[in-house]
PDB file of N, CA and C in Angstrom:
ATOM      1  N   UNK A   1       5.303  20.323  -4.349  1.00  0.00           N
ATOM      2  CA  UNK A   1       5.546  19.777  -5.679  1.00  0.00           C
ATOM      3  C   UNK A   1       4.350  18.886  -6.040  1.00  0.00           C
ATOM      4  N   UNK A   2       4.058  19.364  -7.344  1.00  0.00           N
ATOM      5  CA  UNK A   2       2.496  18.546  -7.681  1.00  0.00           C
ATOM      6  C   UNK A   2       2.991  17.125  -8.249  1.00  0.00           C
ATOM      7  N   UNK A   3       2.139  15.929  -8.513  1.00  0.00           N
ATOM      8  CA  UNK A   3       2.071  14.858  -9.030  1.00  0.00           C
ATOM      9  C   UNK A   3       3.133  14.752 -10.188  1.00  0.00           C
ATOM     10  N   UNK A   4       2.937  15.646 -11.236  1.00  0.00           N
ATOM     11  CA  UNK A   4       3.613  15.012 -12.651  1.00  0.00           C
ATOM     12  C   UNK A   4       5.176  16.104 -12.104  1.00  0.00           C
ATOM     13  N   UNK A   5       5.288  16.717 -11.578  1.00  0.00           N
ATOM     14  CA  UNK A   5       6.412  17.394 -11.313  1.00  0.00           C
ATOM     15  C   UNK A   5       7.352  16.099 -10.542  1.00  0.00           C
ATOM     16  N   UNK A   6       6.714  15.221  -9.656  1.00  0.00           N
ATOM     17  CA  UNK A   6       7.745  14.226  -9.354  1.00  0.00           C
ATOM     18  C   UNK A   6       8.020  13.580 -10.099  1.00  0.00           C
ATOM     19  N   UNK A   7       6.903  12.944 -10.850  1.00  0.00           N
ATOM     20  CA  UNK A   7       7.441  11.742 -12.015  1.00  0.00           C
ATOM     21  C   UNK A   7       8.249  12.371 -13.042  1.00  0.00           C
ATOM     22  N   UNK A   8       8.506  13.581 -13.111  1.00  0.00           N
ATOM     23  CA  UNK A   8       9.649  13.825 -13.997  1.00  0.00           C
ATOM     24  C   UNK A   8      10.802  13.794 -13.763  1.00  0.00           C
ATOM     25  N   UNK A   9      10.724  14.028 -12.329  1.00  0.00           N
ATOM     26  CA  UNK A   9      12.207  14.343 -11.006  1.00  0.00           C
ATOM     27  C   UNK A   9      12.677  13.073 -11.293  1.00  0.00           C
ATOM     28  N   UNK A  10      11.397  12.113 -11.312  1.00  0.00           N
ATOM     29  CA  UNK A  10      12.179  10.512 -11.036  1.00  0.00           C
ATOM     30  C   UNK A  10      12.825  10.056 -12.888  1.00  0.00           C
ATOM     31  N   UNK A  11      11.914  10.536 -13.701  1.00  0.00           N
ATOM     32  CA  UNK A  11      12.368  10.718 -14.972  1.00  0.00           C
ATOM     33  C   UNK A  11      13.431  10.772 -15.120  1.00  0.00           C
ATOM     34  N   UNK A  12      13.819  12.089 -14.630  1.00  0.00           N
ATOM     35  CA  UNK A  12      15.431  12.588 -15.151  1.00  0.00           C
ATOM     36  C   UNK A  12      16.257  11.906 -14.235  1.00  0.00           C
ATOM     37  N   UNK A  13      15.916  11.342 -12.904  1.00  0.00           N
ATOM     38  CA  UNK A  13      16.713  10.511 -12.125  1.00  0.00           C
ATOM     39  C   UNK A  13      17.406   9.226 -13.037  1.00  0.00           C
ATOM     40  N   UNK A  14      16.056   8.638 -13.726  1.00  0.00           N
ATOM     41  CA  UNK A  14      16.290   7.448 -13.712  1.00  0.00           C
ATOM     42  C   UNK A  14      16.748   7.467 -15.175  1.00  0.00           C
ATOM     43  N   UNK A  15      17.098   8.477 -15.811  1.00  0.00           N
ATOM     44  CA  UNK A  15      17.839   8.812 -17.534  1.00  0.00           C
ATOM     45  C   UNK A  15      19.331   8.534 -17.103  1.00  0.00           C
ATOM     46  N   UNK A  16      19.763   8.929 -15.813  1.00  0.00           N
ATOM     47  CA  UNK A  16      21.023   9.061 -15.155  1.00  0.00           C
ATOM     48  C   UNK A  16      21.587   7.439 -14.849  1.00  0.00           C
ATOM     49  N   UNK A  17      20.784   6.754 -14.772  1.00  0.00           N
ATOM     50  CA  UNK A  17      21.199   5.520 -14.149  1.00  0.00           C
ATOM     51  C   UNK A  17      21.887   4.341 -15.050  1.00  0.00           C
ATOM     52  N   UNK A  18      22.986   4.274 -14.525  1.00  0.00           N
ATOM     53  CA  UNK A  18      23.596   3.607 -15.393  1.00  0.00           C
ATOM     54  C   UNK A  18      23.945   1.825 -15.259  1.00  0.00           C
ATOM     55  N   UNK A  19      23.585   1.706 -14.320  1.00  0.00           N
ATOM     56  CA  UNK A  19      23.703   0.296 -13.798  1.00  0.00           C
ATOM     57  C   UNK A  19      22.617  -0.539 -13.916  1.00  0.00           C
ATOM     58  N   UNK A  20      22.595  -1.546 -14.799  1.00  0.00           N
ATOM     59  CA  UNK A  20      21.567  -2.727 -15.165  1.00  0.00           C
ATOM     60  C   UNK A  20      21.096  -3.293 -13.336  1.00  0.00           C
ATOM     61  N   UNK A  21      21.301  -3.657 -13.185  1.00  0.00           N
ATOM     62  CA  UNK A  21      20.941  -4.073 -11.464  1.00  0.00           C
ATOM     63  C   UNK A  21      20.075  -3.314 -10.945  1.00  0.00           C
ATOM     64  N   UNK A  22      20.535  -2.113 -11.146  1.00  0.00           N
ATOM     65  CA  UNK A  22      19.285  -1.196 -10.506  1.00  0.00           C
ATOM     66  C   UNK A  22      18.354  -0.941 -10.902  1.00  0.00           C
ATOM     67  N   UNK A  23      18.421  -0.691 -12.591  1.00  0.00           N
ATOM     68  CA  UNK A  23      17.433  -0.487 -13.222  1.00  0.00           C
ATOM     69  C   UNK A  23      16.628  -2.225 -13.085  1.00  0.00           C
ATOM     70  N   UNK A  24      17.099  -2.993 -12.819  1.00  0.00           N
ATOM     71  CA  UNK A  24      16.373  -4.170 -12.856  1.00  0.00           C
ATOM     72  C   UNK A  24      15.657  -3.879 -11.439  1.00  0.00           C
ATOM     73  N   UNK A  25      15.716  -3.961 -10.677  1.00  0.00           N
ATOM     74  CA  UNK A  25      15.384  -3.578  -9.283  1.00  0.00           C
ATOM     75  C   UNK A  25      13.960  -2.419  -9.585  1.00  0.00           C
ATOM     76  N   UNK A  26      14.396  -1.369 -10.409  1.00  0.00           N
ATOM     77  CA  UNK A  26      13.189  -0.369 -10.573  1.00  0.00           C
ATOM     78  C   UNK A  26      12.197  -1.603 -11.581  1.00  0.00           C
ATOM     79  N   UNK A  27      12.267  -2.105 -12.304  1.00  0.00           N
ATOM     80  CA  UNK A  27      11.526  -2.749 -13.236  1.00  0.00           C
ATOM     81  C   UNK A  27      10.723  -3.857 -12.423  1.00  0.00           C
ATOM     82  N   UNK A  28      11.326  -4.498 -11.221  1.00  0.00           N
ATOM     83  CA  UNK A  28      10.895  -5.447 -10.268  1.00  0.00           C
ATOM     84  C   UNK A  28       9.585  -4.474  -9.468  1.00  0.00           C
ATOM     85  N   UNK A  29       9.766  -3.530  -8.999  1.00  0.00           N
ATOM     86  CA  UNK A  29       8.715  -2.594  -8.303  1.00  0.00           C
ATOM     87  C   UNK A  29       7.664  -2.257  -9.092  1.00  0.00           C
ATOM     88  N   UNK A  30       7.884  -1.862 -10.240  1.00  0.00           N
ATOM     89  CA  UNK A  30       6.920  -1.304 -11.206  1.00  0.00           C
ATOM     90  C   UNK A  30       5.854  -2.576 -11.708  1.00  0.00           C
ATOM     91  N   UNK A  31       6.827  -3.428 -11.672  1.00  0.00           N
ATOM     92  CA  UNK A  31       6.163  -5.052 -12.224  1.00  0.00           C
ATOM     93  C   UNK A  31       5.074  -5.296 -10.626  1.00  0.00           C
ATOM     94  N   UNK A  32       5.520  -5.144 -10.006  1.00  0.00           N
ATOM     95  CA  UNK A  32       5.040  -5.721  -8.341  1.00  0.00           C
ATOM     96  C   UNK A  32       3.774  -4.683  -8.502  1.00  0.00           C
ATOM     97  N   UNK A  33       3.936  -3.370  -8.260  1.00  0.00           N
ATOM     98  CA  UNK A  33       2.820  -2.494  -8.280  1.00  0.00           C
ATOM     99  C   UNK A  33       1.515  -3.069  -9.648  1.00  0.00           C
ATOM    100  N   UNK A  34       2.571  -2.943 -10.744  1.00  0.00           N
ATOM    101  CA  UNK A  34       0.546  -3.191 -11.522  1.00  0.00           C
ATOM    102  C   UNK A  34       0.083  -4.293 -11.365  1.00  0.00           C
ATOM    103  N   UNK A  35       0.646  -5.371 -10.719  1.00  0.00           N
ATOM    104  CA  UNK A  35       0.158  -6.690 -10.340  1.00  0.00           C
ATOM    105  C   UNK A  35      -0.791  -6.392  -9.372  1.00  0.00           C
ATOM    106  N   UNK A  36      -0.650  -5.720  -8.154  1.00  0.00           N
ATOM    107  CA  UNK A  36      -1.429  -5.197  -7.128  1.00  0.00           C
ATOM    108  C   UNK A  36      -2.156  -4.919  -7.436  1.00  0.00           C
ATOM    109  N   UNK A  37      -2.446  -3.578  -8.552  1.00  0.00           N
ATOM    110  CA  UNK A  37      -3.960  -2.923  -9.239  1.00  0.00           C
ATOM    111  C   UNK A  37      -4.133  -3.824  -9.606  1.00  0.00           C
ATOM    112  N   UNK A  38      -3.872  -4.849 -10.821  1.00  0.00           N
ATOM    113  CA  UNK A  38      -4.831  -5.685 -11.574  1.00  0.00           C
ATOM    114  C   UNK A  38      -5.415  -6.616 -10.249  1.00  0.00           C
ATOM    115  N   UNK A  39      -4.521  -6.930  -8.978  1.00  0.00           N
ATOM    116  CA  UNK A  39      -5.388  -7.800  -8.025  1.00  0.00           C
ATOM    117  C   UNK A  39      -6.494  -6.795  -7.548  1.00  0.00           C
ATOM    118  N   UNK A  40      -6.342  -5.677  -7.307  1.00  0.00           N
ATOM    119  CA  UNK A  40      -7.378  -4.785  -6.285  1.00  0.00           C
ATOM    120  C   UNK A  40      -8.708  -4.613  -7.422  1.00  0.00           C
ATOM    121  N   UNK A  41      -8.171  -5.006  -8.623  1.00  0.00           N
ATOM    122  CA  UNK A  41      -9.411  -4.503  -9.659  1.00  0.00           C
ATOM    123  C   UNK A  41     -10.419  -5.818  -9.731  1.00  0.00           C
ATOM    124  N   UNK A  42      -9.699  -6.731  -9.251  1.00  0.00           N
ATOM    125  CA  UNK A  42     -10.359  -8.399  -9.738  1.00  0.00           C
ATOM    126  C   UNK A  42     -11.088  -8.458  -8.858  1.00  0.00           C
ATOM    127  N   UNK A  43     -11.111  -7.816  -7.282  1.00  0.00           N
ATOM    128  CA  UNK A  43     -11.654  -7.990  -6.008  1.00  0.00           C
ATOM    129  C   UNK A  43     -13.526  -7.708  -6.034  1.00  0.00           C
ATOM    130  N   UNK A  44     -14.360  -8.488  -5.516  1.00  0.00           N
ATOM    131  CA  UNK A  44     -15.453  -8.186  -5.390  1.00  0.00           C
ATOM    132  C   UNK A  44     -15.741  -6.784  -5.478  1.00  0.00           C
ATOM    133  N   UNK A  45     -16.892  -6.235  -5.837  1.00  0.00           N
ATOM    134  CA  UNK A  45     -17.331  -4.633  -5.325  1.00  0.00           C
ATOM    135  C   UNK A  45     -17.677  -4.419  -4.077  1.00  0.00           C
ATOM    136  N   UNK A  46     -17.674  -5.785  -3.069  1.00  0.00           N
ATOM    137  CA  UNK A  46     -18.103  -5.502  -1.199  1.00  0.00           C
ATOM    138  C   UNK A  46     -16.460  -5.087  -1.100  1.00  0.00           C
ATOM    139  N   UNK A  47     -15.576  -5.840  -1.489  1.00  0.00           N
ATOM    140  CA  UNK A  47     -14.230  -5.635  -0.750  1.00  0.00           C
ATOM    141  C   UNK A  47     -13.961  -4.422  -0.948  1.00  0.00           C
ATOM    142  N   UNK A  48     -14.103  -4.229  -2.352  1.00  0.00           N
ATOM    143  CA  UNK A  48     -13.492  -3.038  -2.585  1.00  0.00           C
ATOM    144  C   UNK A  48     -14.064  -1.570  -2.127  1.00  0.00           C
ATOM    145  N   UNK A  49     -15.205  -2.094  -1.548  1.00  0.00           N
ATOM    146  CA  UNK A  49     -16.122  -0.818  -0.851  1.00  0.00           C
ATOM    147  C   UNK A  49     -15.371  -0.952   0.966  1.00  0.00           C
ATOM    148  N   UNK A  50     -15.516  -2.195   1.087  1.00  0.00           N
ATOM    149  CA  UNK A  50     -14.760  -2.030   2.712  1.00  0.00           C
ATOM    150  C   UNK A  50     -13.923  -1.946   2.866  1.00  0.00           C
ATOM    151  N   UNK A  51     -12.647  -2.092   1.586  1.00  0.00           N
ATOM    152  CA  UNK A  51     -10.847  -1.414   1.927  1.00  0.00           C
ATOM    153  C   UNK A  51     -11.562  -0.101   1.523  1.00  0.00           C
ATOM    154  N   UNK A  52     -12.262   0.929   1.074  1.00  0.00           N
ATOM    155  CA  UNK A  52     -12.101   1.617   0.711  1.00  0.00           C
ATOM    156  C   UNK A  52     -12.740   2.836   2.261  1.00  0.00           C
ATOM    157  N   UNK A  53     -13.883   1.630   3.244  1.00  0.00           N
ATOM    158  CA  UNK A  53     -14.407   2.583   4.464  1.00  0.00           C
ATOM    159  C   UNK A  53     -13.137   2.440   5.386  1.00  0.00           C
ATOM    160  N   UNK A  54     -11.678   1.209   5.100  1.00  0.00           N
ATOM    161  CA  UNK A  54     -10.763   0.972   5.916  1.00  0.00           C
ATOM    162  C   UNK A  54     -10.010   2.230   5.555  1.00  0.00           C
ATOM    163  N   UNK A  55      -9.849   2.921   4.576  1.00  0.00           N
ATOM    164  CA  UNK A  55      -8.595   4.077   4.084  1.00  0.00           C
ATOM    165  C   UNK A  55      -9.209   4.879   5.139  1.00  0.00           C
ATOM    166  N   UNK A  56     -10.684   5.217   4.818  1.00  0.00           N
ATOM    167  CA  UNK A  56     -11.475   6.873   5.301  1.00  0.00           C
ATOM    168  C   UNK A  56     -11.142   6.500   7.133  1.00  0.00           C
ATOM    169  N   UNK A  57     -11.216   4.829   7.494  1.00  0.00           N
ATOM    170  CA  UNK A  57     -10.907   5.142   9.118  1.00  0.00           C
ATOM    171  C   UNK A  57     -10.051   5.708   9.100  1.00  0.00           C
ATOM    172  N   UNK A  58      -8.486   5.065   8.343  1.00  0.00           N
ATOM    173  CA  UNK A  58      -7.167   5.220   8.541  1.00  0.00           C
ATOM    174  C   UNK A  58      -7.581   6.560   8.882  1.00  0.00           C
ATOM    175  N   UNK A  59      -7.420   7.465   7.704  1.00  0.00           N
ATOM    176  CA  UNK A  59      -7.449   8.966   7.699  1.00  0.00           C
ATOM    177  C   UNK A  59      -8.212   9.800   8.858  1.00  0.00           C
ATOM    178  N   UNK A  60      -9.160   9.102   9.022  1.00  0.00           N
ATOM    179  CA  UNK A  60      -9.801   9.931  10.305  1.00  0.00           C
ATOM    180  C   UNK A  60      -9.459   9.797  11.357  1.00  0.00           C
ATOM    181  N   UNK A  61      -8.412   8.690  11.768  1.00  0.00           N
ATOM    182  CA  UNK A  61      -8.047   8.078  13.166  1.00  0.00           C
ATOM    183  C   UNK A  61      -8.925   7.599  13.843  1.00  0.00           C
ATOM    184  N   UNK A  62      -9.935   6.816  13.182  1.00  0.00           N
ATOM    185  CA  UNK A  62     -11.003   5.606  13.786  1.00  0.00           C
ATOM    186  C   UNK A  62      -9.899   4.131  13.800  1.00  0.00           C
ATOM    187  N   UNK A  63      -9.070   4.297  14.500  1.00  0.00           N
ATOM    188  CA  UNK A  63      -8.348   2.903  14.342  1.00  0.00           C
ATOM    189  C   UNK A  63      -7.769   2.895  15.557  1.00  0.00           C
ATOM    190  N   UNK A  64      -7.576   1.414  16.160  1.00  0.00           N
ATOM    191  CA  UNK A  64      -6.011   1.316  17.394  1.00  0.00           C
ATOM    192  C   UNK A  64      -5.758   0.282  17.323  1.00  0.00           C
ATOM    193  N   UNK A  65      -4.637   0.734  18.212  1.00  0.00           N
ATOM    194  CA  UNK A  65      -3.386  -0.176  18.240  1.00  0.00           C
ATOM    195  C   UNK A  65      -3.472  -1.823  18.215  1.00  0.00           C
ATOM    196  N   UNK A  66      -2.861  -2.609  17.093  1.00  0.00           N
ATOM    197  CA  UNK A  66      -3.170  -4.166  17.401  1.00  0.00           C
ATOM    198  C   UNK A  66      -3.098  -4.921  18.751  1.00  0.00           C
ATOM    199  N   UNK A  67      -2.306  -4.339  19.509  1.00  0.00           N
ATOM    200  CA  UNK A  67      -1.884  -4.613  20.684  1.00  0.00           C
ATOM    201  C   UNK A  67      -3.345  -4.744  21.321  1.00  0.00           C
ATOM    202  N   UNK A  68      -3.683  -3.855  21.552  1.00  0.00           N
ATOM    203  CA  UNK A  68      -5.224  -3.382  22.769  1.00  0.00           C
ATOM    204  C   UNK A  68      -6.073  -4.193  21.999  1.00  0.00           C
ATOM    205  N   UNK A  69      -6.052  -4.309  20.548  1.00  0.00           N
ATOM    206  CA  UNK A  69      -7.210  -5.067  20.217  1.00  0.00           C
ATOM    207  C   UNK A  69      -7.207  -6.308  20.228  1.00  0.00           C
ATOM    208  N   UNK A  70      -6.117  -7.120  20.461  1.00  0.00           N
ATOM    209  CA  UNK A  70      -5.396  -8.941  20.556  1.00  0.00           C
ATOM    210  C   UNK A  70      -5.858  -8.584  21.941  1.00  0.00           C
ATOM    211  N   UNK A  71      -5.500  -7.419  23.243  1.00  0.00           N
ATOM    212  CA  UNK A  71      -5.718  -7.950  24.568  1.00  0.00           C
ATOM    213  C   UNK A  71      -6.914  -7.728  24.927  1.00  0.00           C
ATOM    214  N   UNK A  72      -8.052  -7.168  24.127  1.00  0.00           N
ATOM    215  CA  UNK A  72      -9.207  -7.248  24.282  1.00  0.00           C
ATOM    216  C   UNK A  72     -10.098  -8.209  23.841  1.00  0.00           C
ATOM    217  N   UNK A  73      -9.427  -8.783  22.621  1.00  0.00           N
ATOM    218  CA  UNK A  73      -9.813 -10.495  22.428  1.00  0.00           C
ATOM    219  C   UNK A  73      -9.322 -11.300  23.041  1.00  0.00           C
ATOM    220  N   UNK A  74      -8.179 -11.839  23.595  1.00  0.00           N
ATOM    221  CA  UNK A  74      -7.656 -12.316  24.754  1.00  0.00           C
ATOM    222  C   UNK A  74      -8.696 -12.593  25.967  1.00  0.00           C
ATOM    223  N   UNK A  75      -8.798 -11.106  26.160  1.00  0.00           N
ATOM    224  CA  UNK A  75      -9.671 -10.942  27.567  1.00  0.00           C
ATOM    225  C   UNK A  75     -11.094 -11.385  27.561  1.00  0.00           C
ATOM    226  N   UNK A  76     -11.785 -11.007  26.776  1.00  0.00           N
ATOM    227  CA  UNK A  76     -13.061 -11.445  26.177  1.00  0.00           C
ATOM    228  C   UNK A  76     -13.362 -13.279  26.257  1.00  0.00           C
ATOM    229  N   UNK A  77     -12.437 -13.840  25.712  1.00  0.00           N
ATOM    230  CA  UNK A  77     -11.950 -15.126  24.684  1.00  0.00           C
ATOM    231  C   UNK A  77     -11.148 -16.016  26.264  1.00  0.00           C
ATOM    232  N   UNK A  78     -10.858 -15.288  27.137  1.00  0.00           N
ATOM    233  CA  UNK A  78      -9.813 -16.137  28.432  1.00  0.00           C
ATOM    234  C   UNK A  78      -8.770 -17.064  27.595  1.00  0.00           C
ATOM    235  N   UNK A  79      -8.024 -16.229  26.537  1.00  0.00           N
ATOM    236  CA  UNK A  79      -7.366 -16.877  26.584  1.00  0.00           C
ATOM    237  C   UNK A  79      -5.577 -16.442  26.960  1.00  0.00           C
ATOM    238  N   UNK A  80      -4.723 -17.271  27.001  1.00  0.00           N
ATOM    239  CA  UNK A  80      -3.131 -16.819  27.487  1.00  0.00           C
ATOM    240  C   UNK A  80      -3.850 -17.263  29.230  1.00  0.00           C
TER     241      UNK A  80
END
């Protein structure tokens, strides 16, 4: 299912909804999300270039576990 094929799914979901609460709840998320873009847009052009080499690690699996990397600073650092 492509992109605008969901937002319609959620469309016709959310034509169905009849309860103020929830729909307040969807309006709370939607509010939360463009707050995020307008923060990610305000961000320097370095940041936004190094969250952007942090996605391509994610995706490539250039990343590990926090664990190994706290006990390799630990170890390094003598500390605990």
């Amino acid at each position: 299912m492509d992109l605008e094929s969901k937002k319609y799914k959620i469309i016709e979901k959310l034509m169905k909804v009849s309860d103020e609460e929830t729909l307040y709840k969807i309006e709370q998320i939607m509010s939360h999300h463009d707050s995020q873009i307008n923060a990610l847009s305000d961000l320097p052009d370095i940041a936004k270039q190094l969250l952007k080499k942090s996605e391509e690690d994610i995706l490539h699996g250039r990343t590990r576990p926090h664990e190994e990397v706290m006990a390799e600073f630990k170890s390094k650092y003598k500390l605990d």
